[in-house]
C-alpha atoms as a PDB file:
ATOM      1  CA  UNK A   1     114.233 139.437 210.380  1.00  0.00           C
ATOM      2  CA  UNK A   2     113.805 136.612 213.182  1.00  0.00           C
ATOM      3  CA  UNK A   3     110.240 134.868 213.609  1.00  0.00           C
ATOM      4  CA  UNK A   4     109.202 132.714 216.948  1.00  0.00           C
ATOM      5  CA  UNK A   5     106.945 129.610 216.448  1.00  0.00           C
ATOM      6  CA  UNK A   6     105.848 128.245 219.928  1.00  0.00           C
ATOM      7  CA  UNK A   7     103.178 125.725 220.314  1.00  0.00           C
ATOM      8  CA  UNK A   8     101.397 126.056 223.455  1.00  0.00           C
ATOM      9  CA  UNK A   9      98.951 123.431 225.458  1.00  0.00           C
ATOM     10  CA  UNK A  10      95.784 124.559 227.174  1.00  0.00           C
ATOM     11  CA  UNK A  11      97.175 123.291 230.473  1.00  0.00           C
ATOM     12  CA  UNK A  12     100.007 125.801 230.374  1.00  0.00           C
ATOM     13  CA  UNK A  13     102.676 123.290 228.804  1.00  0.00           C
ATOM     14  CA  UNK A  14     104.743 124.800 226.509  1.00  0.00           C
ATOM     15  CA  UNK A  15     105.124 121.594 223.719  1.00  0.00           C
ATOM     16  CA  UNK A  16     107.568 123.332 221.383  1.00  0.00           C
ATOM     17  CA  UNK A  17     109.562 126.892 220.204  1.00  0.00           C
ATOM     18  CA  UNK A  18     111.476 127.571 217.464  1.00  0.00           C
ATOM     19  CA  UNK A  19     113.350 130.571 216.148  1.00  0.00           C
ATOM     20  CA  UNK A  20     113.793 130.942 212.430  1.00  0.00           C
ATOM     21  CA  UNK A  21     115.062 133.895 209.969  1.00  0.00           C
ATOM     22  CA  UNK A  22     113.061 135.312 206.354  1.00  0.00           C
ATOM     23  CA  UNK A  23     114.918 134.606 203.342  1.00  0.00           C
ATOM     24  CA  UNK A  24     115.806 137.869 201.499  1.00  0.00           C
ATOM     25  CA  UNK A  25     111.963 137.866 200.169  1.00  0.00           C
ATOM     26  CA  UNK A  26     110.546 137.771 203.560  1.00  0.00           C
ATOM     27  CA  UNK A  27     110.053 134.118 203.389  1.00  0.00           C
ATOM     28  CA  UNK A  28     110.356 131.816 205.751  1.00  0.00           C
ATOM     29  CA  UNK A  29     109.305 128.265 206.917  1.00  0.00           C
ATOM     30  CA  UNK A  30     110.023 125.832 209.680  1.00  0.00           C
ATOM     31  CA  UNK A  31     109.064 122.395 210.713  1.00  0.00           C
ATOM     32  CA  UNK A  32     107.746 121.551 214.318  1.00  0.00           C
ATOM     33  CA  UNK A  33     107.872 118.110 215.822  1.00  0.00           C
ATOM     34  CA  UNK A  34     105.745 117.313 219.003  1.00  0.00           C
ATOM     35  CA  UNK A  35     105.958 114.899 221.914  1.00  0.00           C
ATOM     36  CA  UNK A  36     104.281 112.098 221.071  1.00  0.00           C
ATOM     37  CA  UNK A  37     102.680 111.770 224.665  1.00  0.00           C
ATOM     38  CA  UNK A  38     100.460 115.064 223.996  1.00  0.00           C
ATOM     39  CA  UNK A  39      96.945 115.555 222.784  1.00  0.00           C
ATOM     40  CA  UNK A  40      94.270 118.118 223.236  1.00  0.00           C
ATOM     41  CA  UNK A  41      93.667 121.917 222.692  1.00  0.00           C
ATOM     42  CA  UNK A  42      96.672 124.100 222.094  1.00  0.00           C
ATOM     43  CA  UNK A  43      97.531 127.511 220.557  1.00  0.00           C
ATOM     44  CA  UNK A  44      99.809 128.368 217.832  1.00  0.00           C
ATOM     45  CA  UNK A  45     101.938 131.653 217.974  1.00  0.00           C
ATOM     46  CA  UNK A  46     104.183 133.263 215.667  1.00  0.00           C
ATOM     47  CA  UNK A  47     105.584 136.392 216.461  1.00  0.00           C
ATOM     48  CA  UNK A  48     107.976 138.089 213.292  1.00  0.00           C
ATOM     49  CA  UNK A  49     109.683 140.916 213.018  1.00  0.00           C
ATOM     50  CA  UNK A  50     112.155 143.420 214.975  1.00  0.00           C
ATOM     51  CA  UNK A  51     111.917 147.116 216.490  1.00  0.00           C
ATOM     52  CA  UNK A  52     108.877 149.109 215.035  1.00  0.00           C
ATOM     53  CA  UNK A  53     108.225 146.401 212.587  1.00  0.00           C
ATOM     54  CA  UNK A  54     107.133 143.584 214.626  1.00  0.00           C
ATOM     55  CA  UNK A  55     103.917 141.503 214.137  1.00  0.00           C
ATOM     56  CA  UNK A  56     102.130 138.596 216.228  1.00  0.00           C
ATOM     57  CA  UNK A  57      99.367 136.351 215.464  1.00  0.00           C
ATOM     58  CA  UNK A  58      97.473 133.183 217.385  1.00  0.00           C
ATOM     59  CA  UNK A  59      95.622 130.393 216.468  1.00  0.00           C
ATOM     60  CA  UNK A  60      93.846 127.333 218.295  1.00  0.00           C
ATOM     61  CA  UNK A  61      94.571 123.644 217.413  1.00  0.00           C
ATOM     62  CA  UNK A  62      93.625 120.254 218.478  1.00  0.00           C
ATOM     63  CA  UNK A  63      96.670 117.866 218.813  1.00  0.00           C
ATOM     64  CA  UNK A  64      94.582 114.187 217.764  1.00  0.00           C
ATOM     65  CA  UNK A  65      96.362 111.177 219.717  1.00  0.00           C
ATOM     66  CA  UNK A  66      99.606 109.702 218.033  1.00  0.00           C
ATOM     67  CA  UNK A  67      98.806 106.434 215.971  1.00  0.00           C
ATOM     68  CA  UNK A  68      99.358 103.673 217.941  1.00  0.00           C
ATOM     69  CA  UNK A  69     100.516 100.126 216.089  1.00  0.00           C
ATOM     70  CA  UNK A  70      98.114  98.102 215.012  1.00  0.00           C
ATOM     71  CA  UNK A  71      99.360  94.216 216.483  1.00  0.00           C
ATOM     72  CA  UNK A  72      99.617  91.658 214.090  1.00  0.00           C
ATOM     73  CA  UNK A  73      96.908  88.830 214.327  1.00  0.00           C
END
């Protein structure tokens, strides 16, 4: 079974997708890695499944600025 993880920004910028397969379980994880140059509201999606056994869900995030270095004094 294939699952879609794509990471959506508010202003329509689509920040990252990945596709990933279940285990024999149904398991499954993946790792996502944003831009560092975003911040802000975004949605989460995962869609999983195939044919009549297909599921989607949605969620709302808020993307915090990156650290930035602290400078030596």
């Amino acid at each position: 079974m294939s699952n879609k993880v794509t990471i959506l920004m508010e202003n329509g910028r689509i920040v990252s997708q990945t596709q990933t397969q279940t285990d024999y379980w149904g398991y499954w994880e993946t790792s996502v890695f944003l831009p560092i140059d975003i911040e802000g509201a975004a949605e989460i999606t995962v869609a999983a499944g195939e044919g009549n056994n297909y599921g989607q869900a949605t969620t709302r995030i808020t993307v915090l600025p990156a650290p930035t270095p602290t400078p030596i004094p």
